[in-house]
N, C-alpha and C. Protein backbone atom coordinates (compact mmCIF):
# COMPACT_ATOMS: atom_id res chain seq x y z
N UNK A 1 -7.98 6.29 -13.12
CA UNK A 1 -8.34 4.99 -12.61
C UNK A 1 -9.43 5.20 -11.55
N UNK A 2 -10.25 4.70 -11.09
CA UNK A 2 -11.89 4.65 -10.40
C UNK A 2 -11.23 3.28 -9.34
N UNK A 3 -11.82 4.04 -8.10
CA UNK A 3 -11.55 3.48 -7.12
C UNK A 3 -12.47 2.38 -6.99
N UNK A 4 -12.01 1.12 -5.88
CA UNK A 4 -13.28 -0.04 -6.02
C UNK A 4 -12.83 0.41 -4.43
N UNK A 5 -14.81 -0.06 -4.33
CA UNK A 5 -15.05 0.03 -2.10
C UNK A 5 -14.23 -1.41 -1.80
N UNK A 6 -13.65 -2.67 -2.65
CA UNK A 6 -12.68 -3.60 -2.28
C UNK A 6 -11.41 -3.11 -2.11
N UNK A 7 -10.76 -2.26 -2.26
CA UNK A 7 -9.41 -1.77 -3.03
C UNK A 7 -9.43 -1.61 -1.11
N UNK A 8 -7.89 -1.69 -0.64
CA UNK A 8 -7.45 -1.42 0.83
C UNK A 8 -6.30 -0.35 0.63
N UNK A 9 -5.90 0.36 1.43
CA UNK A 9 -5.06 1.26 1.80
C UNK A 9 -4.37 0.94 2.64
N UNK A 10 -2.69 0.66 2.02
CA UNK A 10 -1.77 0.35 2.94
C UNK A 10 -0.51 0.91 2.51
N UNK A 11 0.44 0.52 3.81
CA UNK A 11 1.94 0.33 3.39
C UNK A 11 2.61 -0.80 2.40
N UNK A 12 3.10 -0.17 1.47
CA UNK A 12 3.93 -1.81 1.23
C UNK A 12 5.32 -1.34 0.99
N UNK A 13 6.17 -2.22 0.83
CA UNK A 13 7.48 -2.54 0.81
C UNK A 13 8.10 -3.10 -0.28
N UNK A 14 9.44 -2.71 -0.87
CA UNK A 14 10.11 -2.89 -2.10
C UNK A 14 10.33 -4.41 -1.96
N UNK A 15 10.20 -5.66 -2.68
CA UNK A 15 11.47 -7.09 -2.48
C UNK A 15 12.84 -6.54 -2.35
N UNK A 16 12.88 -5.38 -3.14
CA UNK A 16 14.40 -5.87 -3.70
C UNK A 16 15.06 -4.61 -2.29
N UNK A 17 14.67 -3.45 -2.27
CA UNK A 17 15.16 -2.36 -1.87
C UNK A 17 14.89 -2.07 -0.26
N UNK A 18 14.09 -2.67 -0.11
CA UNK A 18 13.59 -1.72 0.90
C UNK A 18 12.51 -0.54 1.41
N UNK A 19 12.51 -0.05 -0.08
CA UNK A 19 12.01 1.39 0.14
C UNK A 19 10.29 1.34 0.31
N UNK A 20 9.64 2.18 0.93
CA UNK A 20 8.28 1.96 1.57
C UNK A 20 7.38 2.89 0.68
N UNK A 21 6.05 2.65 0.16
CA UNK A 21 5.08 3.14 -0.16
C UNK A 21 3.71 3.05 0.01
N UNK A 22 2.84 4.20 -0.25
CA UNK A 22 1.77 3.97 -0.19
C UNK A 22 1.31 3.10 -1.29
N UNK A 23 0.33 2.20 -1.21
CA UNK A 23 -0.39 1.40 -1.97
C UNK A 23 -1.58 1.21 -2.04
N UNK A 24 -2.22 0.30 -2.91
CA UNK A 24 -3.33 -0.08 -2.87
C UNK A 24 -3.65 -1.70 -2.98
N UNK A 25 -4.05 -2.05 -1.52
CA UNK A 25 -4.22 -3.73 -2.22
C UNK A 25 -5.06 -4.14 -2.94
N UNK A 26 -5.25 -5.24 -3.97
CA UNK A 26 -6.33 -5.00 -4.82
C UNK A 26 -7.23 -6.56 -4.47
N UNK A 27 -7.92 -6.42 -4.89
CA UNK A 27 -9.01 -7.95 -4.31
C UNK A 27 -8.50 -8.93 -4.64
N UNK A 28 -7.45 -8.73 -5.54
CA UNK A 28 -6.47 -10.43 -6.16
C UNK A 28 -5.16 -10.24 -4.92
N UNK A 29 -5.33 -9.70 -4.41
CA UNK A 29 -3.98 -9.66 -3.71
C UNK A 29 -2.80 -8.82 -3.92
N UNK A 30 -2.87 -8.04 -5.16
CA UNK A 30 -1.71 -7.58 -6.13
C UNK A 30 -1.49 -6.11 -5.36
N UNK A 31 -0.67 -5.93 -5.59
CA UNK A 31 0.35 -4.50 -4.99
C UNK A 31 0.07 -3.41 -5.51
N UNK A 32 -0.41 -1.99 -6.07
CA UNK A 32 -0.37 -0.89 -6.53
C UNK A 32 0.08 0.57 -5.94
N UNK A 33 1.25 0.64 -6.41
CA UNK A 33 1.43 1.65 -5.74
C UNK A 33 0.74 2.82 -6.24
N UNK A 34 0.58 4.09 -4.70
CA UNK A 34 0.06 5.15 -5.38
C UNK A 34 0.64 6.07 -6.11
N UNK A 35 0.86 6.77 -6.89
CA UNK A 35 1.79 8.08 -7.53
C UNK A 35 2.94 7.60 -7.66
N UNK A 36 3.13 6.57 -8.11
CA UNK A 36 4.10 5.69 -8.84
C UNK A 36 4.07 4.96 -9.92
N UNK A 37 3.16 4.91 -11.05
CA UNK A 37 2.73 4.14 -11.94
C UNK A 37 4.31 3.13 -12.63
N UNK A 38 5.55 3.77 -12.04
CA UNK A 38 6.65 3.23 -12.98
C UNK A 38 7.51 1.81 -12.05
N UNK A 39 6.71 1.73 -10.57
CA UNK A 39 7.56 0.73 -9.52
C UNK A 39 8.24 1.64 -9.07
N UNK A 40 9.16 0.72 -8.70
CA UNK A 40 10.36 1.36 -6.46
C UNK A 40 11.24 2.44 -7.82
N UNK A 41 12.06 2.95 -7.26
CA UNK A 41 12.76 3.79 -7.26
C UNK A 41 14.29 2.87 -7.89
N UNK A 42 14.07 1.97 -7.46
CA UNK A 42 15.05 0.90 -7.46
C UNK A 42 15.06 0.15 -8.78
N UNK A 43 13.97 0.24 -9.86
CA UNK A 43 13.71 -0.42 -10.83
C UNK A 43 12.89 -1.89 -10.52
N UNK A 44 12.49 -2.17 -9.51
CA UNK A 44 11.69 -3.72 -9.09
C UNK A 44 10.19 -3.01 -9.48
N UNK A 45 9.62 -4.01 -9.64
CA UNK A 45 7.94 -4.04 -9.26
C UNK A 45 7.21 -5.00 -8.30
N UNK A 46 8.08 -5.52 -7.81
CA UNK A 46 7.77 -6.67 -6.39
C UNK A 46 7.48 -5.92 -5.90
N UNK A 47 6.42 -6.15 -4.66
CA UNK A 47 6.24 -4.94 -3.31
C UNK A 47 5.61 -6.48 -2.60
N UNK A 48 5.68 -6.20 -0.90
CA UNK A 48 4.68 -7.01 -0.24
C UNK A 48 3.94 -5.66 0.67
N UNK A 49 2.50 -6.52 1.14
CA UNK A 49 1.84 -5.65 2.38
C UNK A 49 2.91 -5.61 3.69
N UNK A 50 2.73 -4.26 3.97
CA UNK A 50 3.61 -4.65 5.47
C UNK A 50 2.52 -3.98 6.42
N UNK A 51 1.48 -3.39 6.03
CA UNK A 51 0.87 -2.42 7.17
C UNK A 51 -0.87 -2.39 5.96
N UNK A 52 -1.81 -2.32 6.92
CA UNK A 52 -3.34 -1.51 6.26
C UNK A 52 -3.92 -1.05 6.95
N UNK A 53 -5.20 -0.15 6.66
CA UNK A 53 -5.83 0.40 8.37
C UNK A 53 -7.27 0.19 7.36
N UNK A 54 -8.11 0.17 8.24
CA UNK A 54 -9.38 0.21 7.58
C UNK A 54 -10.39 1.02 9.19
N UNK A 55 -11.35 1.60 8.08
CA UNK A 55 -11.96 2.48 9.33
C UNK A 55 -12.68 1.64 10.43
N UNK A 56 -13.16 0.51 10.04
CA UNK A 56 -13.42 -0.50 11.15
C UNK A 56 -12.98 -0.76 11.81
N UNK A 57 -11.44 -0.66 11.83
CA UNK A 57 -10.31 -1.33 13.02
C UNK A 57 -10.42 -0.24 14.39
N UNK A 58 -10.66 0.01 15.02
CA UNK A 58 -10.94 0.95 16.40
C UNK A 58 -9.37 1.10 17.18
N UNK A 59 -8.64 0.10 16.51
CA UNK A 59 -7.47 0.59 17.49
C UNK A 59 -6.19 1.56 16.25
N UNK A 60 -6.70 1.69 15.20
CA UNK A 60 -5.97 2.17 14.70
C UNK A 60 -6.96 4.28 14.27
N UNK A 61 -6.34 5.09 14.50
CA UNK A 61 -7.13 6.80 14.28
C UNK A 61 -6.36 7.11 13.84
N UNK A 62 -7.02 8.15 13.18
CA UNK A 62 -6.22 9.08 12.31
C UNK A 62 -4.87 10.16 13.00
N UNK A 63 -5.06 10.46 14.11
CA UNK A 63 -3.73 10.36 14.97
C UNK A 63 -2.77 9.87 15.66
N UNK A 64 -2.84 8.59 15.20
CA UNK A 64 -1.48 7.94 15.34
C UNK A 64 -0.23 8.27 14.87
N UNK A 65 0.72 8.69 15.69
CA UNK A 65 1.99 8.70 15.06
C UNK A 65 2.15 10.53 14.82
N UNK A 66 1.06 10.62 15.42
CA UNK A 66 1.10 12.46 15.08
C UNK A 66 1.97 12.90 15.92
């Protein structure tokens, strides 16, 4: 799959479970997780955004949380 410069990098979150992943938001809004092509762990394919960083944002670096 070929990345788009629209595509965002975030957290998202299971509906059903809980469980957290990396994603990709896509310009429609839609959820993709990364290295998951099959959904949660849980059997859902719901996810919402809970988190994104983009290199423009100045309050968010790559050492956060380190």
């Amino acid at each position: 799959m070929s990345q788009n410069d629209n595509w965002l990098k975030a957290a998202a979150k299971c509906c059903e479970c809980g469980a957290v992943y990396s994603a990709w938001i896509l310009p429609d809004d839609s959820v993709q997780l990364i290295g998951r092509k099959d959904g949660c762990r849980c059997g859902a394919s719901a996810f919402r955004e809970i988190s994104s960083a983009t290199h423009d944002d100045p309050s968010v670096s790559e050492t956060d949380g380190a």
